[in-house]
Protein backbone atom coordinates (compact mmCIF):
# COMPACT_ATOMS: atom_id res chain seq x y z
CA UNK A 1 93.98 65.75 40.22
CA UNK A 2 91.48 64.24 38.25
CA UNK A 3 88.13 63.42 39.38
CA UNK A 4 87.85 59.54 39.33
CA UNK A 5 91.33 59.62 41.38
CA UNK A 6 89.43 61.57 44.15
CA UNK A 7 86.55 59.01 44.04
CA UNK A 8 88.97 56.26 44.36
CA UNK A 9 90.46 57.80 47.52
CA UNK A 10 87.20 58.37 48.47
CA UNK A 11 86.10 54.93 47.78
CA UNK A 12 89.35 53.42 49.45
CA UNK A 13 88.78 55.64 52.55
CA UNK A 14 84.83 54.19 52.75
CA UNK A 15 86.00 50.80 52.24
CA UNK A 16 88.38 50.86 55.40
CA UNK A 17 85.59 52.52 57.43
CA UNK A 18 83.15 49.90 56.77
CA UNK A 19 86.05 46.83 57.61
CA UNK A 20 86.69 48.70 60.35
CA UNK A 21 83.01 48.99 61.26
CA UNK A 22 82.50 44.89 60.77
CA UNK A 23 85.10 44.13 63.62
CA UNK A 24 82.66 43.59 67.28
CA UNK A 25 82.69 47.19 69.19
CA UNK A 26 84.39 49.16 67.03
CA UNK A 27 81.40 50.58 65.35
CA UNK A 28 82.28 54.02 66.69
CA UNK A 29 85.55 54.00 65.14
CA UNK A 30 83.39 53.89 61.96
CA UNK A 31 81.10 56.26 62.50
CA UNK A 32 83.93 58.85 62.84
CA UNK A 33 85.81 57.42 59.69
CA UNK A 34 82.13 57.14 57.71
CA UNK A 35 81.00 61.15 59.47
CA UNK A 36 84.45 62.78 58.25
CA UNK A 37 83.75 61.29 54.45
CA UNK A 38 80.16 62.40 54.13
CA UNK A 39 80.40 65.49 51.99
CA UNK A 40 82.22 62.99 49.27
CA UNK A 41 80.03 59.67 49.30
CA UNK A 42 76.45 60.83 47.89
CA UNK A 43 77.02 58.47 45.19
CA UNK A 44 78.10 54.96 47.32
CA UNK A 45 76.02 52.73 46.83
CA UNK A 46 75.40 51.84 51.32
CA UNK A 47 77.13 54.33 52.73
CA UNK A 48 73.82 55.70 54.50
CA UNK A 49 72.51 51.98 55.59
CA UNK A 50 75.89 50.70 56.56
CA UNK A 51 76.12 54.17 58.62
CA UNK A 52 72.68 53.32 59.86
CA UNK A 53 73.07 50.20 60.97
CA UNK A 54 76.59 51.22 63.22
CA UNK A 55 74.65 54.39 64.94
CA UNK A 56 71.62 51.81 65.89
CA UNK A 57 74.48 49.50 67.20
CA UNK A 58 76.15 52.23 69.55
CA UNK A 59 72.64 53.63 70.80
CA UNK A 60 72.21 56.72 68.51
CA UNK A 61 68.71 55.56 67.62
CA UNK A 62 67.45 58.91 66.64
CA UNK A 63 70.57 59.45 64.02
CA UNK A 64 70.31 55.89 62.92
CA UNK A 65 66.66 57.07 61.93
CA UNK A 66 67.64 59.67 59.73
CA UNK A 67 70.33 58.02 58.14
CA UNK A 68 68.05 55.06 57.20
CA UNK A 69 65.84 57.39 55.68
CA UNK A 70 68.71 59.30 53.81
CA UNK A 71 69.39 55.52 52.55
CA UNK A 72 66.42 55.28 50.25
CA UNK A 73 67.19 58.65 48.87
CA UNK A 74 70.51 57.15 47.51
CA UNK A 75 69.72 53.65 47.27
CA UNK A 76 70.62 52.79 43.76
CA UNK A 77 70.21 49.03 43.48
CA UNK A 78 66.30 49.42 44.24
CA UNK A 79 66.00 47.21 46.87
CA UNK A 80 64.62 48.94 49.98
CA UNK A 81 63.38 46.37 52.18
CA UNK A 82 66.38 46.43 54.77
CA UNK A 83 65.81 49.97 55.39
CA UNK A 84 62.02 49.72 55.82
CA UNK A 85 61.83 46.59 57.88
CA UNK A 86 65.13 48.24 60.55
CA UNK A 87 62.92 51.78 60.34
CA UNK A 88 59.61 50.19 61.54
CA UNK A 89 61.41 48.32 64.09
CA UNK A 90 63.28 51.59 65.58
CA UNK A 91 60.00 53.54 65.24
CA UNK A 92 58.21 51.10 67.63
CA UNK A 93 61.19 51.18 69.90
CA UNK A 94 61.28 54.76 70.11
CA UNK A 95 56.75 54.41 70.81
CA UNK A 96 56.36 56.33 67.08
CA UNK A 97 54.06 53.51 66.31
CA UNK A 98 51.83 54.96 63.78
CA UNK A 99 55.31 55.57 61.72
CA UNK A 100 56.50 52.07 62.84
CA UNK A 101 53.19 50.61 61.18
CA UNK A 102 53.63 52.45 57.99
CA UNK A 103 57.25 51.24 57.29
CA UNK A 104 56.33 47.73 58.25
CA UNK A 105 53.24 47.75 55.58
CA UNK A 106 56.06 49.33 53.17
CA UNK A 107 58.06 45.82 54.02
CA UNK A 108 55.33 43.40 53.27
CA UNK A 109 54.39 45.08 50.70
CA UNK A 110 57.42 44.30 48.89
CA UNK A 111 57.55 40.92 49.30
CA UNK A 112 60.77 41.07 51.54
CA UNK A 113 61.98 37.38 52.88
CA UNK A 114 61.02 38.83 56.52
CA UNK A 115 57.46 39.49 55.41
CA UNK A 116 56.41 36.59 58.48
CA UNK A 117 58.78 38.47 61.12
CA UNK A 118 57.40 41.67 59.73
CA UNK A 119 53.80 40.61 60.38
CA UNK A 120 54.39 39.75 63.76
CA UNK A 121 56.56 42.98 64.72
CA UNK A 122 53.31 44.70 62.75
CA UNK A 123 51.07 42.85 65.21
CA UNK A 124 52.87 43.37 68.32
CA UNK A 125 52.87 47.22 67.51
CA UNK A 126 49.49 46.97 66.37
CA UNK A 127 48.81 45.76 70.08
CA UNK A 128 50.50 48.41 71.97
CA UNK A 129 47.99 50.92 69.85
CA UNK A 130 45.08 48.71 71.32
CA UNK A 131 43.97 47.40 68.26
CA UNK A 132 43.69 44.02 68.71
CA UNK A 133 41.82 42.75 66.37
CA UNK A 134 44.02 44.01 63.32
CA UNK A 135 46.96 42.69 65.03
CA UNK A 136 45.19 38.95 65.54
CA UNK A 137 44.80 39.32 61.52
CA UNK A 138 48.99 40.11 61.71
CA UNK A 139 49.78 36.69 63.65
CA UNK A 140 47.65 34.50 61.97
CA UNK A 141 49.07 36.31 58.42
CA UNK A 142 52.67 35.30 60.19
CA UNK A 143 51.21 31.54 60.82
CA UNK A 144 51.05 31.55 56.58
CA UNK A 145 54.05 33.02 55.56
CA UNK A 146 56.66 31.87 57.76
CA UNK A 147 59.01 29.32 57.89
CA UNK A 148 60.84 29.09 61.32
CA UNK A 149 59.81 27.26 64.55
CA UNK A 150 60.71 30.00 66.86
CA UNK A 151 58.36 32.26 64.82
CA UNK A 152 55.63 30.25 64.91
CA UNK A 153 55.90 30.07 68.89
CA UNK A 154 56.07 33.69 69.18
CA UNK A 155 53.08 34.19 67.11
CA UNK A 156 50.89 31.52 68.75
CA UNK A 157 51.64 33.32 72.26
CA UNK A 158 50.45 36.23 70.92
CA UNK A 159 47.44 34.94 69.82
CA UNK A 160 46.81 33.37 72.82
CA UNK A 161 47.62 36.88 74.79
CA UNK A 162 45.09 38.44 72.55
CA UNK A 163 42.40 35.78 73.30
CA UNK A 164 42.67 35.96 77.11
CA UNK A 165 42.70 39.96 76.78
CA UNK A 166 39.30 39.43 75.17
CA UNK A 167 37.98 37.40 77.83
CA UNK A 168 38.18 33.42 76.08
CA UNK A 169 40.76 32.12 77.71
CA UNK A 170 39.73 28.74 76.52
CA UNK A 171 40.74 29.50 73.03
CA UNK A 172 43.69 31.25 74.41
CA UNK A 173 44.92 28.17 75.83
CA UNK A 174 44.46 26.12 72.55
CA UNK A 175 47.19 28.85 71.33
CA UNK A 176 49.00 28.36 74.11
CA UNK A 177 49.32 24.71 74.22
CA UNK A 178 50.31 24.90 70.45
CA UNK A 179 53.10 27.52 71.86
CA UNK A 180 54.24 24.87 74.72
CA UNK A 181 54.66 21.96 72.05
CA UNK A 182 57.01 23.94 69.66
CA UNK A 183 59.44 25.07 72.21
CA UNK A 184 58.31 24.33 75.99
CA UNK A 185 61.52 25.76 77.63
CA UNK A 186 60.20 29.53 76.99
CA UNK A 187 59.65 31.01 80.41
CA UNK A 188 56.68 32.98 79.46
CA UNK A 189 54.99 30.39 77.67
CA UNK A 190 54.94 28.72 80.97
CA UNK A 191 54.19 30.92 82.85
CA UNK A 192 50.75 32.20 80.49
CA UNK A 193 50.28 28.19 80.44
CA UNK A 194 49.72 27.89 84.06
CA UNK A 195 48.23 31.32 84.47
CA UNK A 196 45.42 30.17 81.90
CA UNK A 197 45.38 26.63 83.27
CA UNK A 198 44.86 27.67 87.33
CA UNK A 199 41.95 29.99 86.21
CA UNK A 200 40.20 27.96 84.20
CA UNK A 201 40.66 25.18 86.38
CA UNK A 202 39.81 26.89 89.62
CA UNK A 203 37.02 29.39 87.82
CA UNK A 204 38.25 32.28 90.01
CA UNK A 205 36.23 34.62 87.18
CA UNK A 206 33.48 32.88 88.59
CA UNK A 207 34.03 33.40 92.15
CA UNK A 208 32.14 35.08 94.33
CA UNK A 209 33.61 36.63 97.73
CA UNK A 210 30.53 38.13 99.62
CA UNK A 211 32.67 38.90 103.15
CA UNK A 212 34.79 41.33 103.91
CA UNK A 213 37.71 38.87 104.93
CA UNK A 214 37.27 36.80 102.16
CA UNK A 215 37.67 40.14 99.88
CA UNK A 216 40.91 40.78 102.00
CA UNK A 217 42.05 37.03 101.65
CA UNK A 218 41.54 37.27 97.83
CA UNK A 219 43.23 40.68 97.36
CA UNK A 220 46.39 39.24 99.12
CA UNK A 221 45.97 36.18 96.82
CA UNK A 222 46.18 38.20 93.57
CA UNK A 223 49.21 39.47 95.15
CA UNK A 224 50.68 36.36 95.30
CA UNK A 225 49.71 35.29 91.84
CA UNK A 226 51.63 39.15 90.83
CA UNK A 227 54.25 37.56 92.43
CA UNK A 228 54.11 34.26 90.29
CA UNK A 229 53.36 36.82 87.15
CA UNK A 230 50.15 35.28 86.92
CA UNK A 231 48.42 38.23 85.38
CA UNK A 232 45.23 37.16 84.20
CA UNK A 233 44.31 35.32 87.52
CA UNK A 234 45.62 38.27 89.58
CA UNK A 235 43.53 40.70 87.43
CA UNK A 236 40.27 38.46 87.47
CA UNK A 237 40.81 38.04 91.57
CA UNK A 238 41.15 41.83 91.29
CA UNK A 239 38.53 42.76 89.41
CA UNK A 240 36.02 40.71 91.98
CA UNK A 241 37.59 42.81 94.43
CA UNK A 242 36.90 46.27 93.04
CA UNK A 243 32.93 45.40 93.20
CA UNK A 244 33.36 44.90 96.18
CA UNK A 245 35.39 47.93 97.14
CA UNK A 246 35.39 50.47 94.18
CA UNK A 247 37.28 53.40 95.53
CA UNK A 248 40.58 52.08 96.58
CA UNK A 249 43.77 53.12 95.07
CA UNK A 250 45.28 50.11 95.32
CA UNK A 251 43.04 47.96 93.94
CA UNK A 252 43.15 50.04 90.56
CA UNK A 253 47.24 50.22 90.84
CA UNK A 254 47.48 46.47 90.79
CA UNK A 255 44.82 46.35 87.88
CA UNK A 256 46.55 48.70 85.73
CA UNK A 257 49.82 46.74 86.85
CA UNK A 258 48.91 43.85 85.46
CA UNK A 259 46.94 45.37 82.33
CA UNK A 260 50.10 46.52 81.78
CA UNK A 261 51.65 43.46 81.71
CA UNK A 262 49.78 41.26 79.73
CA UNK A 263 49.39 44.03 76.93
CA UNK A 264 46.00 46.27 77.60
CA UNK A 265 47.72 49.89 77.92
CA UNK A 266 44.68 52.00 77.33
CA UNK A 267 42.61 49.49 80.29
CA UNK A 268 45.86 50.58 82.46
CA UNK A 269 45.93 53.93 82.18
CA UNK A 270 41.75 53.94 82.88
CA UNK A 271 42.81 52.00 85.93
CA UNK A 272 45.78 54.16 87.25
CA UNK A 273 43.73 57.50 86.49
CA UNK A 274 41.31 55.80 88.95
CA UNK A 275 43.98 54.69 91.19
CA UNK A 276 44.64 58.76 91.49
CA UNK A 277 41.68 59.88 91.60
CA UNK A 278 41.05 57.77 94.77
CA UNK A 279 44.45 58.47 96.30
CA UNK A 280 45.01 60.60 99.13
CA UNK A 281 48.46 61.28 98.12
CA UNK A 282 50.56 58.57 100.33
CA UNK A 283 50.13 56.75 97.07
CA UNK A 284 50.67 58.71 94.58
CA UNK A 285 53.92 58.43 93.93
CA UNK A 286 54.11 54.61 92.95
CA UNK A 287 50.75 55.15 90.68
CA UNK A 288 53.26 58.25 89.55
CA UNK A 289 55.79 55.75 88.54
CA UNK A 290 53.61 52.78 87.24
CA UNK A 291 51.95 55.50 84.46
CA UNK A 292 55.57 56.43 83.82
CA UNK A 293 56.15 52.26 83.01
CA UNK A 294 52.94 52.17 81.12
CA UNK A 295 53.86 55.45 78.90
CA UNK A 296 57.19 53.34 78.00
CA UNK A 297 55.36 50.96 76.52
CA UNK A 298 51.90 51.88 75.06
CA UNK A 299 52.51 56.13 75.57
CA UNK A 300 54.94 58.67 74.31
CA UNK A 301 58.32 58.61 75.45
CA UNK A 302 58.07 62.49 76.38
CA UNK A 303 54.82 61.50 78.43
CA UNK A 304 57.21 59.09 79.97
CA UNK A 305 59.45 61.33 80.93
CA UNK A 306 56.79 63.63 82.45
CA UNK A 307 55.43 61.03 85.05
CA UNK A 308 58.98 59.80 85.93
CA UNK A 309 59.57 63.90 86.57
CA UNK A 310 56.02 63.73 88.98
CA UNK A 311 57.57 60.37 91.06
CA UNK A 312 60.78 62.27 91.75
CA UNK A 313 58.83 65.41 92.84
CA UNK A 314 56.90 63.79 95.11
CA UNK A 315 57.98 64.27 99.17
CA UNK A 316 60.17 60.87 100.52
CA UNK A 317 62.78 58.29 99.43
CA UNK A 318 63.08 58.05 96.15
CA UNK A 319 63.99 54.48 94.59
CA UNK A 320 67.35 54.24 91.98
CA UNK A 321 65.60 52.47 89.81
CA UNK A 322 63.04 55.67 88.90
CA UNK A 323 66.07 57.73 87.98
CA UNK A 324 67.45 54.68 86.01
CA UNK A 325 65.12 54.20 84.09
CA UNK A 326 64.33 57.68 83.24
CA UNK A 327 67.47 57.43 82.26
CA UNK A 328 66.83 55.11 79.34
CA UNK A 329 64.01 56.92 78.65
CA UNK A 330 65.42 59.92 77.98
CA UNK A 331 68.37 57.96 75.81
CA UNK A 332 66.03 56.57 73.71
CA UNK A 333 64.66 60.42 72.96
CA UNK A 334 68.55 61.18 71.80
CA UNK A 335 68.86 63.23 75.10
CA UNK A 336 71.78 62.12 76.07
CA UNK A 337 73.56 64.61 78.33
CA UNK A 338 70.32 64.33 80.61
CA UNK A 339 70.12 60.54 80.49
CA UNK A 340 73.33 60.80 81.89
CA UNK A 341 72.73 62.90 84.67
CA UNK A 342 69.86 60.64 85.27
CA UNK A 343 72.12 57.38 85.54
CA UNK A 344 74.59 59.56 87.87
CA UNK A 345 71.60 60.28 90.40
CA UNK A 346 70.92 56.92 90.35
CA UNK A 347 74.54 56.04 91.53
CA UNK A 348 74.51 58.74 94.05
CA UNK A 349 70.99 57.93 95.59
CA UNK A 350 70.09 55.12 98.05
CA UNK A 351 68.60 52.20 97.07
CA UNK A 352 69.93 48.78 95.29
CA UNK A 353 67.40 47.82 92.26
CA UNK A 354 69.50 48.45 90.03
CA UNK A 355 73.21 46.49 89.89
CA UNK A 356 75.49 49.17 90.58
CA UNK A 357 77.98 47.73 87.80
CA UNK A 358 74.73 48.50 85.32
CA UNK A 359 74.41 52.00 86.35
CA UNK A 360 78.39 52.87 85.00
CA UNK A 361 77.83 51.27 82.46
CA UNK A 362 75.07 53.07 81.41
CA UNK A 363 76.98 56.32 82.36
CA UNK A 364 79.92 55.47 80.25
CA UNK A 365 77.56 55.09 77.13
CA UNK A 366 75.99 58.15 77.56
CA UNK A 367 79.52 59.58 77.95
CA UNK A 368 80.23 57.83 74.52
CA UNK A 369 77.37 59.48 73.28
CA UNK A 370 78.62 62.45 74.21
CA UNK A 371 81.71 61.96 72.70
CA UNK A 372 83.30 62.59 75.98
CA UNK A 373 85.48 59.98 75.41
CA UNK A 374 88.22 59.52 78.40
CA UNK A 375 84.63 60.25 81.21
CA UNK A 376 83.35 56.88 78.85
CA UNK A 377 86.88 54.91 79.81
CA UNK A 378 86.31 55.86 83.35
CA UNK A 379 83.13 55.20 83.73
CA UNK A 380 83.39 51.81 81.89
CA UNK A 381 86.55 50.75 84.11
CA UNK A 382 84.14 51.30 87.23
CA UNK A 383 81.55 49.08 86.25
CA UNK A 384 84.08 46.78 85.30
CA UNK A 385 85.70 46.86 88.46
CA UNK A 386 82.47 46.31 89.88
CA UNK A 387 81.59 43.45 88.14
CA UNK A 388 84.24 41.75 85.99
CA UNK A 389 81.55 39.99 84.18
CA UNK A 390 80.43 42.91 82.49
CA UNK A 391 80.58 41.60 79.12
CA UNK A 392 78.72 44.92 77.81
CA UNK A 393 81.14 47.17 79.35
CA UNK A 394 84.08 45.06 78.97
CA UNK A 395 83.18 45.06 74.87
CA UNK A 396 82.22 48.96 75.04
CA UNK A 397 85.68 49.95 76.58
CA UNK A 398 87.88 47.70 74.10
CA UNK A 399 85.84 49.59 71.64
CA UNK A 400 87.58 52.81 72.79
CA UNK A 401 90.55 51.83 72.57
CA UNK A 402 92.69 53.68 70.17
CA UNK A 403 89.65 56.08 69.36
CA UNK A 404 91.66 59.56 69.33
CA UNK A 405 94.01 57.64 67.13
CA UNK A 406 90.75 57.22 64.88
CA UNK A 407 89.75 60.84 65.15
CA UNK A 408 93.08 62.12 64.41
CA UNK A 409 93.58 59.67 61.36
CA UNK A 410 90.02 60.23 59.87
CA UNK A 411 90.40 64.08 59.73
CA UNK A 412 94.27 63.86 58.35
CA UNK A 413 92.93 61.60 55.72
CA UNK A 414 89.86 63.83 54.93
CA UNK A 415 92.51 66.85 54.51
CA UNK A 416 94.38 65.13 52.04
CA UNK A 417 91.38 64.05 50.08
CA UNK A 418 90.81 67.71 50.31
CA UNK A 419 93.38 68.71 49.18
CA UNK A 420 93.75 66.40 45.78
């Protein structure tokens, strides 16, 4: 047979795959078509980006990682700006932020027509390292180079996040109010608006509470504004409090909560470190779990994992949610056997955080994962039958249908290649 009639089968074979891949949830299918041809495509043109992009659509982060990277080795039209802006994006997913910088310089740099969304990506990663100041020179970059509304909004909030970390939250709300005006139905615009509004209005960074009940009535206040997700008022209320009493654990577990949430990870982990090194262990286990939170965002994943490990160690009830969400920690590391078990033990232990419908779910796409294929059905029919609603599940389990069909197809068609 000669060769250019293989490479037409070949080509033929690919071409399915990827019209297969294009129809909504049916990306597996294609990965098993597009995995079965991959000793005979090194010279397609996309095979390793359109291969790519279906793995990051299932949840195989870490393969859609390598094959994005195999893309520019066999990227023959010279354009590699797709590959660079989707691998600094999955790098700061996956916290591998110092790699997620250096593919989002690589995007910029080549004058890519998401150079403004890159810049703000760039800054919001630059953020989680801490280094605020090069990512306030990323959003204002974005304010100069982009062309849509919604991008615009984003980067103003950030700005304004960046000047309220810093202290000048009049200038922060200048950002802010520029925010509002482009699209005031954002919740967390408001919600920063208002935050930044009640504390400059009221001056509670000015505040001075000399008693001990007025310490007690302002450390249930900044409780209340944690509530409201109020951050910045909560943490100046807090901070007033800690002078007054600097050795108790849960005055430093509320700081480094809401450090955490308004984007100062290395300030939270000072503040939880302090939080346990004043604890006499009835605590422990929520500052346990917070540092496990605060590792998901501004840590390592595997650091993650290790604090999550500490909370369920620790004596007492433990919560579903912890297990949950070690759960998607450990799926976002491409450990998917023990996210699963993870998800399971949140199903079989007490406790309601987490929507029970949520929890199959996330079983069934670790089953997937797996390639464990009739445990994914099962587990998707539950949370389906939990919540019919389930649009996730609902899409994930039509997506299944007919897959050993798939399977047995891809690796007849494969042999006859083969065979040519």
């Amino acid at each position: 047979m000669p060769f250019s009639k293989i490479k037409e089968e070949v080509s033929q074979f690919y071409s399915k795959a990827t019209k297969t891949g294009e129809i909504p949830g049916r990306e597996y299918h294609a990965i098993i078509m597009m995995r079965e041809i991959q000793p005979y495509v090194s010279d397609i043109d996309g095979y390793w980006f359109n291969y790519g992009f279906y793995l990051n659509n299932v949840g195989l982060v870490q393969e859609a990682i390598n094959a994005f990277i195999k893309s520019l080795e066999f990227n023959f039209a010279g354009i590699h700006w797709p590959a660079y802006a989707i691998l600094g994006k999955l790098y700061s997913e996956t916290n591998q932020r110092l790699e997620a910088d250096h593919w989002y310089d690589l995007t910029i740099k080549e004058n890519s027509p998401v150079a403004g969304t890159c810049w703000i990506l760039k800054g919001s990663n630059l953020s989680m390292l801490g280094d605020f100041e090069r990512a306030k020179e990323c959003y204002e970059n974005s304010l100069k180079d982009i062309s849509g509304e919604c991008d615009k909004d984003e980067a103003l909030f950030n700005l304004a996040n960046i000047c309220c970390i810093k202290g000048d939250y009049e200038r922060g709300l200048e950002f802010i109010k520029r925010s509002y005006s482009i699209d005031p139905e954002v919740k967390r615009t408001n919600r920063l608006l208002n935050d930044v509004e009640s504390l400059i209005n009221f001056e509670l960074k000015n505040q001075k509470f000399k008693t001990k009940d007025a310490v007690k009535s302002k450390f249930d206040l900044a409780d209340e504004y944690i509530k409201k997700e109020w951050y910045f008022c909560a943490l100046e209320t807090l901070r007033e409090y800690q002078k007054q009493i600097p050795k108790n654990p849960k005055i430093w577990e509320r700081m480094g909560v809401c450090m955490i949430n308004v984007g100062m990870g290395r300030e939270g982990r000072k503040a939880l470190n302090m939080a346990l090194e004043y604890s006499d262990g009835a605590e422990q286990k929520t500052i346990y779990s917070t540092m496990a939170e605060l590792c998901m965002d501004f840590g390592s994943l595997s650091e993650a994992d290790k604090w999550f490990e500490k909370t369920i160690l620790c004596q007492g009830f433990v919560e579903d949610w912890v297990f949950f969400r070690r759960g998607e920690c450990l799926a976002k590391m491409g450990k998917y056997i023990k996210a699963r078990e993870c998800f399971e033990q949140s199903i079989d232990c007490e406790g309601s955080w987490v929507n029970p419908d949520m929890k199959y779910l996330s079983v069934g796409l670790m089953f997937r994962n797996e390639e464990r294929f009739e445990d994914a059905v099962s587990a998707l029919r539950e949370a389906l039958r939990l919540n019919p609603k389930n649009e996730k599940a609902k899409e994930a389990l039509d997506g299944l249908s007919g897959i050993d069909k798939t399977i047995e197809y891809a690796k007849q068609e494969c042999e006859r290649i083969k065979s040519l």
